[in-house]
N, C-alpha and C. Protein backbone atom coordinates (compact mmCIF):
# COMPACT_ATOMS: atom_id res chain seq x y z
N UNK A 1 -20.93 11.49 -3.21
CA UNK A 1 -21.61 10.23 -2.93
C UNK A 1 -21.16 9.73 -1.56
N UNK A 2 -22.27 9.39 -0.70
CA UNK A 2 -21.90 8.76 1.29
C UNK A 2 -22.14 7.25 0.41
N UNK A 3 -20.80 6.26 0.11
CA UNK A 3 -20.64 5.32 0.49
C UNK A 3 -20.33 4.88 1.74
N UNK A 4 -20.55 3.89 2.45
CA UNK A 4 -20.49 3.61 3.56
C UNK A 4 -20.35 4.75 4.56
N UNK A 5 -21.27 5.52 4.08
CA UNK A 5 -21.98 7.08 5.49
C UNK A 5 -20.77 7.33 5.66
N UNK A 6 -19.80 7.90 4.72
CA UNK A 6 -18.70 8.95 5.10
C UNK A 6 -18.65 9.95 4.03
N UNK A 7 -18.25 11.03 4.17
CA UNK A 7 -17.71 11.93 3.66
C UNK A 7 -17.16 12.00 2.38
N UNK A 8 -16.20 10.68 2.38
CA UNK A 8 -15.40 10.84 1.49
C UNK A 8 -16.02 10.09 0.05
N UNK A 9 -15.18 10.81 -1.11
CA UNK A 9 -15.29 10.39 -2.58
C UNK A 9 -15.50 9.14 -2.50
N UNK A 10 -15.77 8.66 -3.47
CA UNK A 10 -16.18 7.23 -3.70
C UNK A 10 -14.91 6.40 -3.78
N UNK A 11 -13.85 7.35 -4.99
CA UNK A 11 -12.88 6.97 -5.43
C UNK A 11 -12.04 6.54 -3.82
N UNK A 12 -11.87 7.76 -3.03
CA UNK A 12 -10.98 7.28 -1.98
C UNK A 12 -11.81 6.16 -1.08
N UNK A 13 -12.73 5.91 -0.48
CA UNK A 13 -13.29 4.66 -0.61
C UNK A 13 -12.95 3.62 -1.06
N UNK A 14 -13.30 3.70 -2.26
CA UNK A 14 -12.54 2.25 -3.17
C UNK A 14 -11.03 2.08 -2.45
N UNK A 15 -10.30 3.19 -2.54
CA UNK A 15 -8.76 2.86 -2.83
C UNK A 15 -8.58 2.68 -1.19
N UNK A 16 -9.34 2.82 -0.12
CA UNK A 16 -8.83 2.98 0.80
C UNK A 16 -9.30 1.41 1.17
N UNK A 17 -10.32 0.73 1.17
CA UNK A 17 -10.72 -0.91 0.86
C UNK A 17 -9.56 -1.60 0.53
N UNK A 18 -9.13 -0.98 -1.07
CA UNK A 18 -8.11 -2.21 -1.11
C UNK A 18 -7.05 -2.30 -0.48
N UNK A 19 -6.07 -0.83 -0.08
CA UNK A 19 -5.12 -0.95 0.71
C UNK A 19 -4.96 -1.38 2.00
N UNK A 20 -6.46 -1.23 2.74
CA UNK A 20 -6.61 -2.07 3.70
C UNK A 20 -6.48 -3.49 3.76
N UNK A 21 -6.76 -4.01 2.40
CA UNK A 21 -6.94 -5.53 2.16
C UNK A 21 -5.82 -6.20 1.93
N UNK A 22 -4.78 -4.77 1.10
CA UNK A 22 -3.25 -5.51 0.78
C UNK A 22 -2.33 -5.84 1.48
N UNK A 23 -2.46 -6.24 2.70
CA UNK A 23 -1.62 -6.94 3.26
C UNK A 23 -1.95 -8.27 3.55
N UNK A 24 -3.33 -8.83 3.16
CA UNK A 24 -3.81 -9.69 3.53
C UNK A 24 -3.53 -10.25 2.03
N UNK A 25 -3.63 -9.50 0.54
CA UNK A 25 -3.26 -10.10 -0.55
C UNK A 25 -1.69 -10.62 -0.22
N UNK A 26 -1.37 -9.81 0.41
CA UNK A 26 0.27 -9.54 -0.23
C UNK A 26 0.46 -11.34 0.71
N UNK A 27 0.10 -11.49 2.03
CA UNK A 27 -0.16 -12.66 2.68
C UNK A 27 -0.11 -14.12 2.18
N UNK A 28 -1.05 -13.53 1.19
CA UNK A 28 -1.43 -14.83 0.04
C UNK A 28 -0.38 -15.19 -0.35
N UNK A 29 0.09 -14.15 -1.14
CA UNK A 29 1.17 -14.77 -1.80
C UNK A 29 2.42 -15.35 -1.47
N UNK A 30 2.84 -14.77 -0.35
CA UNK A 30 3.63 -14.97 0.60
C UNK A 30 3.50 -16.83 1.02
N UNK A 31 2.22 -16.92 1.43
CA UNK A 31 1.77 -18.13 1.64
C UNK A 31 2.33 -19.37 0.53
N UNK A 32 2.24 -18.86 -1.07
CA UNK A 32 2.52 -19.43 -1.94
C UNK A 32 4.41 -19.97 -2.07
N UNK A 33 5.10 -18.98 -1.32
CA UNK A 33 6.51 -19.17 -0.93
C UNK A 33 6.47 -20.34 -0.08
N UNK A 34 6.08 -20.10 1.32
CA UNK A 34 6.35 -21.01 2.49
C UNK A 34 5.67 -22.18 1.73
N UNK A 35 4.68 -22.50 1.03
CA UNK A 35 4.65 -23.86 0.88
C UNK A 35 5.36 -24.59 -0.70
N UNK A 36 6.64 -23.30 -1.12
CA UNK A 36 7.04 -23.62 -1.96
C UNK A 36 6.69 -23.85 -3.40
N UNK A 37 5.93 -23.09 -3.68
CA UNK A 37 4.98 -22.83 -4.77
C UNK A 37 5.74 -21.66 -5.49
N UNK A 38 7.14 -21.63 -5.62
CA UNK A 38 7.52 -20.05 -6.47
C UNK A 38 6.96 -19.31 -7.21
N UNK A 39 6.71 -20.25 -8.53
CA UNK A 39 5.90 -19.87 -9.53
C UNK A 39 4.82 -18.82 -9.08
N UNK A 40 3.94 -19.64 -8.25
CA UNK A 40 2.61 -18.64 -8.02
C UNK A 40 2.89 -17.92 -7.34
N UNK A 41 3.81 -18.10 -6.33
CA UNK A 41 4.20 -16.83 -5.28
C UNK A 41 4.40 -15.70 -6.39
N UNK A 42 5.24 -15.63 -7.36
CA UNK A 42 6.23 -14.72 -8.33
C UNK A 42 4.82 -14.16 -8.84
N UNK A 43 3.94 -14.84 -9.45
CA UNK A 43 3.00 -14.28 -10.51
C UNK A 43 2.56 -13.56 -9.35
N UNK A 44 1.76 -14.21 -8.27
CA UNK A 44 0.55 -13.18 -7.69
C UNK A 44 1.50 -11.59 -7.12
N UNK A 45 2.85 -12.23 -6.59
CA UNK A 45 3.06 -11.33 -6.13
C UNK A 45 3.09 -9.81 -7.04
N UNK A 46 3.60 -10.24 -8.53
CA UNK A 46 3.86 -8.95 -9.38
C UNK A 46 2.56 -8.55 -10.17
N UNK A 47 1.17 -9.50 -9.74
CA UNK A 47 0.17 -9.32 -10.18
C UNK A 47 -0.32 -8.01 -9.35
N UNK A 48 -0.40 -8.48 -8.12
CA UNK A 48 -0.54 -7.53 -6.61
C UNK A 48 0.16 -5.84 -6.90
N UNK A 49 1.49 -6.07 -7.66
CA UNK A 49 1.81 -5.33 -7.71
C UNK A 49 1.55 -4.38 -8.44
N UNK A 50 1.08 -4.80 -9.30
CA UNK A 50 0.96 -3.98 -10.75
C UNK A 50 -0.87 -3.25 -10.43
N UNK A 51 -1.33 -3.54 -9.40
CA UNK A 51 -2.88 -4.04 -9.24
C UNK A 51 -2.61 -2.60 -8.51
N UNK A 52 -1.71 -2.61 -7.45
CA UNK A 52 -1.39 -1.65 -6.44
C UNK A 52 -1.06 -0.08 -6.73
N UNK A 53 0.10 -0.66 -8.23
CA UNK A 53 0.29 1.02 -8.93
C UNK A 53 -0.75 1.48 -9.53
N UNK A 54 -1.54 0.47 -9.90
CA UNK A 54 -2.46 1.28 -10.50
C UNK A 54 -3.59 2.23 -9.37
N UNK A 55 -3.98 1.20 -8.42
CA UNK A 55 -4.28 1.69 -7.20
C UNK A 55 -3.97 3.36 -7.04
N UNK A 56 -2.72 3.68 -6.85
CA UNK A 56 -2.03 4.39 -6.53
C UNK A 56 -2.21 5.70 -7.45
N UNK A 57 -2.06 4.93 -8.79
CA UNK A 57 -1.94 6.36 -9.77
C UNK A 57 -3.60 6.46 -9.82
N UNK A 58 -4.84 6.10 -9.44
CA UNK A 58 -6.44 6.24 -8.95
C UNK A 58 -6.39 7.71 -7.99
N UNK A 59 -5.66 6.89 -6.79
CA UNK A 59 -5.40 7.39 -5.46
C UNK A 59 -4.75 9.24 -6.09
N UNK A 60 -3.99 9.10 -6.43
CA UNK A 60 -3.17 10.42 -6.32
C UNK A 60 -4.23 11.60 -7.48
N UNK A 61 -4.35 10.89 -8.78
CA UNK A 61 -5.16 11.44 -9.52
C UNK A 61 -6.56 12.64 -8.82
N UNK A 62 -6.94 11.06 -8.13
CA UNK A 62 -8.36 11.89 -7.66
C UNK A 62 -7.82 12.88 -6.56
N UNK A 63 -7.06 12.50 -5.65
CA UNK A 63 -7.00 13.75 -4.72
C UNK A 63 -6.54 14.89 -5.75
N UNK A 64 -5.79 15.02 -6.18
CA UNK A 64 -5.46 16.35 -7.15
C UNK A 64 -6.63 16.62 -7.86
N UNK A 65 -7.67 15.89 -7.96
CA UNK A 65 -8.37 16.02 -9.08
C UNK A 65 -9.90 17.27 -8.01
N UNK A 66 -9.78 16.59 -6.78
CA UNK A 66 -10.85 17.15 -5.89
C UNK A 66 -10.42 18.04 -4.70
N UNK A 67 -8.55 18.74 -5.40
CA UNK A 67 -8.66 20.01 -4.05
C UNK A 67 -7.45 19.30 -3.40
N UNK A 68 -6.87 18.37 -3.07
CA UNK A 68 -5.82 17.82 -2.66
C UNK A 68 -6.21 17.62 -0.94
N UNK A 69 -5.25 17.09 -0.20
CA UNK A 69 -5.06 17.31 1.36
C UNK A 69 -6.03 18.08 2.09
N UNK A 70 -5.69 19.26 1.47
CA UNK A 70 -6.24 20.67 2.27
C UNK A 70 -7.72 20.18 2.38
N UNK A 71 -7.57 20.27 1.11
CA UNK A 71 -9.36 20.77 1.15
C UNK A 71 -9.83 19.47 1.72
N UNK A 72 -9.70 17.89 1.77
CA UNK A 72 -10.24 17.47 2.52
C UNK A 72 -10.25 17.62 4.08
N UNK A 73 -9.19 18.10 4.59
CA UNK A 73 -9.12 18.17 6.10
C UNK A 73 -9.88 19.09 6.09
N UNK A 74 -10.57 19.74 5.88
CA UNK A 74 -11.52 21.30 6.07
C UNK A 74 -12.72 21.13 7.08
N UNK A 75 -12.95 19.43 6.87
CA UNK A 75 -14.32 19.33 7.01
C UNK A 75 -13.91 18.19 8.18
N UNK A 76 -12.57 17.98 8.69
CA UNK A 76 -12.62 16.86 9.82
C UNK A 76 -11.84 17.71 11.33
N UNK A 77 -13.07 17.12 12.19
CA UNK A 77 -12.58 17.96 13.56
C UNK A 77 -11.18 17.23 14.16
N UNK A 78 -10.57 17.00 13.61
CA UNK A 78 -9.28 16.31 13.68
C UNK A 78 -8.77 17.63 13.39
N UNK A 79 -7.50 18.36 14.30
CA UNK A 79 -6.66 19.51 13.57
C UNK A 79 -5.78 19.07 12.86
N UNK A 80 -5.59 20.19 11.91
CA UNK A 80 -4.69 20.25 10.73
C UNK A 80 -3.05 19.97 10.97
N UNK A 81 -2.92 20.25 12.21
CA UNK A 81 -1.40 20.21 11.96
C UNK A 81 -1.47 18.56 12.74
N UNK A 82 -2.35 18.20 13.38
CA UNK A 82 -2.07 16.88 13.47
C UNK A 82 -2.21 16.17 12.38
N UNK A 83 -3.34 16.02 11.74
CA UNK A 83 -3.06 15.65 10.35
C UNK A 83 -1.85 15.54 9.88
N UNK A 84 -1.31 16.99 9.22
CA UNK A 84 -0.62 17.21 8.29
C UNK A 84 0.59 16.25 8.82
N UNK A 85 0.93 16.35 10.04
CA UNK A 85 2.27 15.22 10.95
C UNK A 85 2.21 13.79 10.40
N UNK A 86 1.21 13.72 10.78
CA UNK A 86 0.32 12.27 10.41
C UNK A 86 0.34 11.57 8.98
N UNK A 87 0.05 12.32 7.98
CA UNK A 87 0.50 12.09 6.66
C UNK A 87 1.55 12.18 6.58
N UNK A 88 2.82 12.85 6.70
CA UNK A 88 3.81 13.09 6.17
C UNK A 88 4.41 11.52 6.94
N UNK A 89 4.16 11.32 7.40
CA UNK A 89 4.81 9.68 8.21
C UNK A 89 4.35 8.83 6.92
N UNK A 90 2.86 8.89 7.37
CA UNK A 90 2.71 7.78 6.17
C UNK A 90 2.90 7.65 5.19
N UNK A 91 3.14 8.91 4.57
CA UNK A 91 3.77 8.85 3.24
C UNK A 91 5.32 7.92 2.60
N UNK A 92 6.16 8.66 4.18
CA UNK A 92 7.60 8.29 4.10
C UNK A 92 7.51 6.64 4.51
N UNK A 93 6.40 6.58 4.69
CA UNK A 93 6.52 4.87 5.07
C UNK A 93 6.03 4.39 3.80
N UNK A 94 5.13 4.69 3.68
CA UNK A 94 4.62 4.07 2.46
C UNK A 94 5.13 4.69 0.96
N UNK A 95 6.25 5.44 0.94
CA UNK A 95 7.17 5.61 -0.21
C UNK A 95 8.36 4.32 -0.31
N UNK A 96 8.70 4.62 1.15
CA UNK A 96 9.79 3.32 1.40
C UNK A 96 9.31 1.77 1.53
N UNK A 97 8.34 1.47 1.83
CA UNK A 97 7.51 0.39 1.50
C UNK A 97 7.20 0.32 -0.35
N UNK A 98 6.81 1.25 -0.73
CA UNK A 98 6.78 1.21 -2.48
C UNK A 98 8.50 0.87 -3.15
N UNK A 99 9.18 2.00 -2.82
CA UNK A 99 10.40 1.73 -3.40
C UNK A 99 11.25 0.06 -3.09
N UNK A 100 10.83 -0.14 -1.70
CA UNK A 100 11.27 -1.69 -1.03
C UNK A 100 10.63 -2.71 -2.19
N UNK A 101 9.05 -2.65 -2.25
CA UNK A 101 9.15 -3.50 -2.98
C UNK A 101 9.26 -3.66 -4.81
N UNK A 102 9.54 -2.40 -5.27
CA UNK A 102 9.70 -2.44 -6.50
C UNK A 102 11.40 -2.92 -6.50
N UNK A 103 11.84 -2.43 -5.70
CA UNK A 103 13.35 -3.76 -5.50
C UNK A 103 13.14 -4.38 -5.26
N UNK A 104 12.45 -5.31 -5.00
CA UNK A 104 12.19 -7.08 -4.88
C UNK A 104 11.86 -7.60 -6.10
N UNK A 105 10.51 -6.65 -6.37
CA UNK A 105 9.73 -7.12 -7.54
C UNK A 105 11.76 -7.28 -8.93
N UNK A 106 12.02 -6.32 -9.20
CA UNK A 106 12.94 -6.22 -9.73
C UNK A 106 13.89 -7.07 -9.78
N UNK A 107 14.25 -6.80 -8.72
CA UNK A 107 15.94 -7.95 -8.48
C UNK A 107 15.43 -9.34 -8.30
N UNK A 108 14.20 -9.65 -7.97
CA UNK A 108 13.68 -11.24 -8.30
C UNK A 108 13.28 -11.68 -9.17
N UNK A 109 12.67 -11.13 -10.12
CA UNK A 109 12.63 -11.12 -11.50
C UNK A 109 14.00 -11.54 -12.29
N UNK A 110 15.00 -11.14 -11.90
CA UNK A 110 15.95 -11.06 -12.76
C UNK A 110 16.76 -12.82 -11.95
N UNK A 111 16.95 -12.65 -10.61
CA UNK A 111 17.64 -13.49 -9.61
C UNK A 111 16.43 -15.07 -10.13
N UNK A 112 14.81 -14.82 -10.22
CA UNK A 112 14.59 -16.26 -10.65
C UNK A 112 15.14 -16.76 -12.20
N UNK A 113 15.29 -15.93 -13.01
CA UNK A 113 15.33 -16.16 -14.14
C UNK A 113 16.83 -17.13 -14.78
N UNK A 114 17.43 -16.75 -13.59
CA UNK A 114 18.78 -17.45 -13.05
C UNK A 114 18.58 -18.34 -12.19
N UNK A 115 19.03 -18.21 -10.92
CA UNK A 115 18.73 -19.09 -9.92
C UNK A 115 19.08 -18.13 -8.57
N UNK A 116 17.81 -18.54 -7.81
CA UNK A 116 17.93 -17.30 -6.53
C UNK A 116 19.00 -17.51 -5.65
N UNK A 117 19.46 -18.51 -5.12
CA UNK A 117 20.60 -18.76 -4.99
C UNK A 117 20.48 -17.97 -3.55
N UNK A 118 21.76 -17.34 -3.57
CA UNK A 118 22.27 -16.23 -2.29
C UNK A 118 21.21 -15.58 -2.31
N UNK A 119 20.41 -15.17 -2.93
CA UNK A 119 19.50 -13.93 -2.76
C UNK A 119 18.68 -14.60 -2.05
N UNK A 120 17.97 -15.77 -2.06
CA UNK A 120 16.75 -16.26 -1.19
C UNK A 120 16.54 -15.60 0.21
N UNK A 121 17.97 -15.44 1.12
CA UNK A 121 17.73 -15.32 2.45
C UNK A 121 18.22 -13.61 2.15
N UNK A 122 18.09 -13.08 1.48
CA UNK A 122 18.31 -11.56 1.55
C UNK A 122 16.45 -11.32 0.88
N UNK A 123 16.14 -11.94 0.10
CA UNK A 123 15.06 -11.60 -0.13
C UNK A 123 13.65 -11.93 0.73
N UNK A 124 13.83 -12.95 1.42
CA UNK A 124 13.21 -13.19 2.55
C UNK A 124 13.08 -12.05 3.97
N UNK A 125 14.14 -12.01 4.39
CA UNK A 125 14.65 -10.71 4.99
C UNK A 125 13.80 -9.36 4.58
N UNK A 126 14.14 -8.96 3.47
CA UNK A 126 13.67 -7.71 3.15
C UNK A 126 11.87 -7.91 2.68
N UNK A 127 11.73 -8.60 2.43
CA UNK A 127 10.53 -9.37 2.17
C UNK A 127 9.31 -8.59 3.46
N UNK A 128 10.21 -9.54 4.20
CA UNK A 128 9.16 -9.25 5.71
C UNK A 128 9.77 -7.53 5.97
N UNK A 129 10.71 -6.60 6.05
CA UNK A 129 10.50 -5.14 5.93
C UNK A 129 9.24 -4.93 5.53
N UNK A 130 9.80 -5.56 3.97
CA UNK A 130 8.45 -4.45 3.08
C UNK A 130 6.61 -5.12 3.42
N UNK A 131 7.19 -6.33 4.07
CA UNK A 131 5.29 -6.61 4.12
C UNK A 131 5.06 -6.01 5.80
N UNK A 132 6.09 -5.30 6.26
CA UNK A 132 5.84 -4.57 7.65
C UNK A 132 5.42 -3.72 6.99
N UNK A 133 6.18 -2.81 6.31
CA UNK A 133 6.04 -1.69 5.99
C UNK A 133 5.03 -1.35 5.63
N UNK A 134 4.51 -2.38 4.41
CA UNK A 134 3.20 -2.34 3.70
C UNK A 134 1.97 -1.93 4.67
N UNK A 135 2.28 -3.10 5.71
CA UNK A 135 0.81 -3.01 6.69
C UNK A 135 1.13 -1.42 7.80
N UNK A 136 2.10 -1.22 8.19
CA UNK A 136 2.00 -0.14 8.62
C UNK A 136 1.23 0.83 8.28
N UNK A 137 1.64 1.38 6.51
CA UNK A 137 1.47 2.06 5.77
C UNK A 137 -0.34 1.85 5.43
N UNK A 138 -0.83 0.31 5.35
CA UNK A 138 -2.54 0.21 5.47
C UNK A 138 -2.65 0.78 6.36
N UNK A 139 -2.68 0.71 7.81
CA UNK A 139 -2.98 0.93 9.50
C UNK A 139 -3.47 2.58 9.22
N UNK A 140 -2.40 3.11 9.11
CA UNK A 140 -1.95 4.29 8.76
C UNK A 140 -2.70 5.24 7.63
N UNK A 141 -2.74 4.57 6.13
CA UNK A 141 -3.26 4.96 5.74
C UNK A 141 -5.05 4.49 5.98
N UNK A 142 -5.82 4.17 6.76
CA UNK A 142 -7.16 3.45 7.16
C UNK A 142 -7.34 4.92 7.97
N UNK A 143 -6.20 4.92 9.24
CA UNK A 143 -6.42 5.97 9.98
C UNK A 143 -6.74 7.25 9.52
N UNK A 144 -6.07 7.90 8.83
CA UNK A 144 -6.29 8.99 7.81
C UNK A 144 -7.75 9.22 6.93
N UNK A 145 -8.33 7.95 6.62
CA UNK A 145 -9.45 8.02 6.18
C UNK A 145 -10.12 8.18 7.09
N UNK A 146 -10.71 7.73 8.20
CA UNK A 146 -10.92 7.76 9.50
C UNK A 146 -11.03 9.65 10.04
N UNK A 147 -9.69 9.51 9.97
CA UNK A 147 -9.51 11.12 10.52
C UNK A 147 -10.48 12.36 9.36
N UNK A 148 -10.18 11.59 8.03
CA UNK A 148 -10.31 13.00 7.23
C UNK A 148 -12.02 12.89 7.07
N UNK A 149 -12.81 11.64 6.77
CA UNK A 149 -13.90 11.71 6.49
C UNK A 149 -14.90 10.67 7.49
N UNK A 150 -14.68 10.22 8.73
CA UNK A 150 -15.44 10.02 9.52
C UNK A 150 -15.51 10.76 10.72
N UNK A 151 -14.48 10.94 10.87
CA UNK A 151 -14.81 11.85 12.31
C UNK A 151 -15.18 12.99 12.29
């Protein structure tokens, strides 16, 4: 199926939309901090999150499901070993962006349920890492779609 006149599956389509969009969710919620709104910051943020793995386990499914990597680069005049460079970054970014924030999600969970206390300015801190990371990891992963099924 040519959703939006590309190449690619529908599924990666979809998934490649929202990850583009999640930094602009993740934003939101963020937003809900600075004006001191915890509560909603906490929900959307682990809402986002949970929204994202699922995302993810979509994402990985279907590529295994239609030939993996390979077989999509087959068909983009982008070379392979640039590609293949190219992913392997984004991956390691966007593994360490996943693992970053499932330690937040985690250790804030536990730190509100108490009182955040010391953690506020460590979680703030790492906060902005992982919402770098995050958007890197969109940029990045946008590009890749780009590379594998428009060009």
């Amino acid at each position: 199926m040519e959703f939006l006149h590309t190449r690619a599956p529908l599924f990666m389509t979809l998934v490649t939309i929202y990850f583009v969009l999640l930094p602009l969710l993740v934003y939101m919620g963020i937003r809900f901090a600075k004006k001191g709104d915890i509560k909603n910051h906490r929900r959307f943020q682990i809402f986002i999150f949970f929204i994202s793995l699922a995302v993810v386990f979509v994402f990985e499914t279907g590529v295994r499901m239609s030939g993996g990597f390979a077989e999509f680069s087959k068909n983009s005049i982008v070379p392979y070993s640039f590609l293949s460079k190219f992913l392997i970054v984004h991956v390691i970014i966007s593994t360490l962006s996943l693992f970053g924030w499932i330690y937040l999600v985690i250790k804030s969970y536990f730190a509100f349920k108490k009182d955040m206390g010391f953690f506020r300015v460590k979680h703030k801190v790492f906060g902005v890492l992982v919402f770098f990371g995050l958007c890197v990891s969109s940029l990045m992963g946008f590009a890749t779609y780009i590379f594998l099924f428009v060009l």
